[in-house]
C-alpha atoms as a PDB file:
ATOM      1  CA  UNK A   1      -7.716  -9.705   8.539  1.00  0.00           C
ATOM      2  CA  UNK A   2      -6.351  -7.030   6.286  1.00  0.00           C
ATOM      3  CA  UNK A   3      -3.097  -8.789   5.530  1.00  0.00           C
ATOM      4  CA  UNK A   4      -5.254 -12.020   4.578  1.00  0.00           C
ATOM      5  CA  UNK A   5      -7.102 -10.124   2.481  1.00  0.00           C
ATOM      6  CA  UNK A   6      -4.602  -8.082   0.363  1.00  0.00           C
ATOM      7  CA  UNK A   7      -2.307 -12.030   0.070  1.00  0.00           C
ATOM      8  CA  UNK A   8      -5.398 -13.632  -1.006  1.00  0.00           C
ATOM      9  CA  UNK A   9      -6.174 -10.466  -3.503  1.00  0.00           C
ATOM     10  CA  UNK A  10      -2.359 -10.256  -4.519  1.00  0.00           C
ATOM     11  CA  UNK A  11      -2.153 -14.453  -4.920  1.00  0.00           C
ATOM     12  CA  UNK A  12      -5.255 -14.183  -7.380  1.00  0.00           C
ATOM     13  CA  UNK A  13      -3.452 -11.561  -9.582  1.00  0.00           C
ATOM     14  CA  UNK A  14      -0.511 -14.151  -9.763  1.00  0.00           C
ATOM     15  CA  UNK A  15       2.063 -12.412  -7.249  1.00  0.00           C
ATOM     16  CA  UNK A  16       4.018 -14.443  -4.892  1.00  0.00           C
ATOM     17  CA  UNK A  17       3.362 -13.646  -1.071  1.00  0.00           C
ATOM     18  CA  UNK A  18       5.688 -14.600   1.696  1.00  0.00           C
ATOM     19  CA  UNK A  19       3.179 -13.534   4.851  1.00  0.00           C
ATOM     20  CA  UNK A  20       5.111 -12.529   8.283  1.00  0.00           C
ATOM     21  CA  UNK A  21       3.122 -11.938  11.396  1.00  0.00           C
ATOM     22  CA  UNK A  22       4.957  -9.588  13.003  1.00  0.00           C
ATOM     23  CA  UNK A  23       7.838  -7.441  12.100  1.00  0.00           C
ATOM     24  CA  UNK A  24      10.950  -9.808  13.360  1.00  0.00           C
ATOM     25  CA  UNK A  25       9.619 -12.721  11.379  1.00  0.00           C
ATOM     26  CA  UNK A  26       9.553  -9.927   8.132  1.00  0.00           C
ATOM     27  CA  UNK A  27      12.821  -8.882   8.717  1.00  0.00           C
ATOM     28  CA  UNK A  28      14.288 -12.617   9.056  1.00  0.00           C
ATOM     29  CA  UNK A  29      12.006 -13.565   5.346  1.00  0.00           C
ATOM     30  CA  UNK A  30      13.561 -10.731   4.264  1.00  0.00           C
ATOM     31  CA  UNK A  31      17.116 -12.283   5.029  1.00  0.00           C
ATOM     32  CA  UNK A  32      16.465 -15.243   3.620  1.00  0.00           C
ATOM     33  CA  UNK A  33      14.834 -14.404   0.572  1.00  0.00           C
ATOM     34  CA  UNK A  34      15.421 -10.967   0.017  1.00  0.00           C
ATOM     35  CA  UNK A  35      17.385 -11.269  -3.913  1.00  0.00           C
ATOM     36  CA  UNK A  36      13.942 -12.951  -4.219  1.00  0.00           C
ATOM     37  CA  UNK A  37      11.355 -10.274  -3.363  1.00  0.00           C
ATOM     38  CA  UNK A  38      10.522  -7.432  -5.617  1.00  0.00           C
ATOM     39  CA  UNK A  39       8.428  -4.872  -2.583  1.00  0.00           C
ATOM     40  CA  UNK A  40       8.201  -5.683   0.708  1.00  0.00           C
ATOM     41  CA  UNK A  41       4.453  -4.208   2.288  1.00  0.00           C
ATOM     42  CA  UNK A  42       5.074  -3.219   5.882  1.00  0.00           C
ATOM     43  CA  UNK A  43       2.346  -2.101   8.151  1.00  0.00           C
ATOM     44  CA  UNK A  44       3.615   0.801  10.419  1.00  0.00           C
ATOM     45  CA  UNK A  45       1.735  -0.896  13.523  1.00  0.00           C
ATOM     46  CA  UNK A  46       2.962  -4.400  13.874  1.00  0.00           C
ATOM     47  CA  UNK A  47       4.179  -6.646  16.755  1.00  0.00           C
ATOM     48  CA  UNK A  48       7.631  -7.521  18.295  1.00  0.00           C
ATOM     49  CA  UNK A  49       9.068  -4.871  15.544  1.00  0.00           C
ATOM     50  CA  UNK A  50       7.099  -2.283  14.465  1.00  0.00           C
ATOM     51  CA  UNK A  51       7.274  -0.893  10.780  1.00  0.00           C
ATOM     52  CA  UNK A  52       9.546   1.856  11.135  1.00  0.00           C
ATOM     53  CA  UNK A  53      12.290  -0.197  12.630  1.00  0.00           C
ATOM     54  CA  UNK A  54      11.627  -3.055  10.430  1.00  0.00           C
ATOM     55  CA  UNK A  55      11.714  -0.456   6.757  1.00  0.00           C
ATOM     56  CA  UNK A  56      14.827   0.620   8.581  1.00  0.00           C
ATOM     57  CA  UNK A  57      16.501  -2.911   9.296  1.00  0.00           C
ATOM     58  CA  UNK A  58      15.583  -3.760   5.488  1.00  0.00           C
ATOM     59  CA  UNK A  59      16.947  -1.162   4.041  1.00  0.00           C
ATOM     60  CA  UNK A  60      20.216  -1.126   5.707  1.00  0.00           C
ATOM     61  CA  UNK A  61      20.506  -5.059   4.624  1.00  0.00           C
ATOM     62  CA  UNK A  62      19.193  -3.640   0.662  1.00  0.00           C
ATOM     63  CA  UNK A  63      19.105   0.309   0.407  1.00  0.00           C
ATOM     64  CA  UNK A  64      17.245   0.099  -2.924  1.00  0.00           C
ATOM     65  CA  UNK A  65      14.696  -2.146  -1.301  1.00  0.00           C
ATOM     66  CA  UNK A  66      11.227  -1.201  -2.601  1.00  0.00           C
ATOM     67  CA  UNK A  67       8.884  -0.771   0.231  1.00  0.00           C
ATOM     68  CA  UNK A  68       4.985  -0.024   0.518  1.00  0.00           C
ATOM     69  CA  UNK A  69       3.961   1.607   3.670  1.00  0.00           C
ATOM     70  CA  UNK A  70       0.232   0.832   4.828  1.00  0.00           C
ATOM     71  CA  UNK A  71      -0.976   2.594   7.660  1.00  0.00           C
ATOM     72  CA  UNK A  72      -4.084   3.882   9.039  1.00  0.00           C
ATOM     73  CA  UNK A  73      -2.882   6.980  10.627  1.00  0.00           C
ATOM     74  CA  UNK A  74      -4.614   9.996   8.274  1.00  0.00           C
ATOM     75  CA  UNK A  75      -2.064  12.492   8.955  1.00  0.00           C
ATOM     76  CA  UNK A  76      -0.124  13.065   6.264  1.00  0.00           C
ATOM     77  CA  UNK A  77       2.776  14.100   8.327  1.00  0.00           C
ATOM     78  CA  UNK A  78       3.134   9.788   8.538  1.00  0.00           C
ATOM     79  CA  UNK A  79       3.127   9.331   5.014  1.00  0.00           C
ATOM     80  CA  UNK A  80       5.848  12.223   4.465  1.00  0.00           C
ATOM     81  CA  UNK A  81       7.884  10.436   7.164  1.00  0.00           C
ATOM     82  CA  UNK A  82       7.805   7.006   5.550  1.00  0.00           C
ATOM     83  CA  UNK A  83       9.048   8.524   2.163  1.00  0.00           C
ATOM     84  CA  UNK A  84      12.111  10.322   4.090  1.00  0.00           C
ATOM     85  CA  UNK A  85      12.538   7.528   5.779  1.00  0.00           C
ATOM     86  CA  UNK A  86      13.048   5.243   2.415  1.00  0.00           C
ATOM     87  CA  UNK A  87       9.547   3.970   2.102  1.00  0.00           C
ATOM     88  CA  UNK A  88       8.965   3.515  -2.203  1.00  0.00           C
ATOM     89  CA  UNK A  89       5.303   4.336  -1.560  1.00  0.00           C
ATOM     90  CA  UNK A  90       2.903   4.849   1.348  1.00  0.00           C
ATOM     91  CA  UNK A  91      -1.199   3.196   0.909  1.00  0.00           C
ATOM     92  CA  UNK A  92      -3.419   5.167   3.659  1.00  0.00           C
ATOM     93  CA  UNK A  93      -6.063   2.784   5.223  1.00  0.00           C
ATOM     94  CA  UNK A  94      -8.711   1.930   4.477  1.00  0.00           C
ATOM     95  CA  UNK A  95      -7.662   1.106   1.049  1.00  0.00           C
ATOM     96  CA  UNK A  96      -9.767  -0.458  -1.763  1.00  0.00           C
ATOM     97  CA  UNK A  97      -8.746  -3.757  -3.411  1.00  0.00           C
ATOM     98  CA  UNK A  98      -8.176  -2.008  -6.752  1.00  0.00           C
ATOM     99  CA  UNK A  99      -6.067   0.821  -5.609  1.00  0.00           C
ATOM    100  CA  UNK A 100      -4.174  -1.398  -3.833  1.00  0.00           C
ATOM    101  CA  UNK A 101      -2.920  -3.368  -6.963  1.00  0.00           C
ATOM    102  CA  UNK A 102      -2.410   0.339  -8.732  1.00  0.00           C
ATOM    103  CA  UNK A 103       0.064   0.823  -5.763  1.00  0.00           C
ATOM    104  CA  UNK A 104       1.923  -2.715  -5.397  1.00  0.00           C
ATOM    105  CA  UNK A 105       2.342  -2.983  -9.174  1.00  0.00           C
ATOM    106  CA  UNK A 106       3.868   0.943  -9.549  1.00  0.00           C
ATOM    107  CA  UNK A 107       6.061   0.521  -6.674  1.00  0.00           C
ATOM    108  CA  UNK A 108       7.384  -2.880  -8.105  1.00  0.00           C
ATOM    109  CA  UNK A 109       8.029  -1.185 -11.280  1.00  0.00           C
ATOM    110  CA  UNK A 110       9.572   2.167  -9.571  1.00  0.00           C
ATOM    111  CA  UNK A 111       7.019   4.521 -10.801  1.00  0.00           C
ATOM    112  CA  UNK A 112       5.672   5.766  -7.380  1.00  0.00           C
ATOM    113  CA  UNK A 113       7.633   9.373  -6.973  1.00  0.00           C
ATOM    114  CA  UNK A 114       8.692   9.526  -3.233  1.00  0.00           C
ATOM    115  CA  UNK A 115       6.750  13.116  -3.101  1.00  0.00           C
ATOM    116  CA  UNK A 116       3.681  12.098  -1.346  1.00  0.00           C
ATOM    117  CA  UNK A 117       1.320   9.386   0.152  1.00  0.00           C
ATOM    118  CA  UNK A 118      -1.080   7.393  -1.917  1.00  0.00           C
ATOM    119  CA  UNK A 119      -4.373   8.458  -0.818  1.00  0.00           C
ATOM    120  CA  UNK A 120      -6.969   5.235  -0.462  1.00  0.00           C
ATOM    121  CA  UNK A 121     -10.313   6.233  -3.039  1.00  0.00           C
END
């Protein structure tokens, strides 16, 4: 329901979405159309391929692959993680629609510092 949501929010502020239901069918849009896609929004807790393995498959096809972490684990240990691991920027769940755009569009232009998560408001 989430991932509906933040498409049909992202489609109405004129971004392109390429939707994957699970993390294998991510990794293979990734392959396909990766020269085409500016960040890549993983959840950490998805099927067949979870997020970690799927940031990690990316970025060894693209190492300067932007990527946008959602989760809904609060520890901040998680969000740390993601950034060591590569992640561009890390949203905590529950998020709200505006933040959410605040996040995509800094981590699309590079301005999200890998210091810290992005705390939902």
């Amino acid at each position: 329901m989430l991932c509906d949501l933040a498409k049909d929010v992202l489609t109405a502020f004129g971004y392109k979405v390429l939707q994957a239901s699970h993390g294998r069918e991510a990794l293979e849009i990734y392959q396909k159309h990766g020269s085409e896609i500016s960040l890549v929004m993983l959840d950490l807790n998805m099927p067949e391929m979870d997020g970690w393995r799927c940031m990690a498959e990316i970025l060894k096809l693209n190492p300067r692959a932007r990527i946008l972490v959602i989760t809904g684990f609060q520890e901040h240990v998680v969000g740390r993680k993601a950034l060591a691991q590569g992640a561009a920027g890390v949203v905590m769940k529950p998020y709200d629609v505006r933040q959410l755009l605040i996040h995509v569009r800094e981590t699309i232009d590079g301005l999200i510092a890998r210091e810290k998560p992005c705390e939902s408001h």
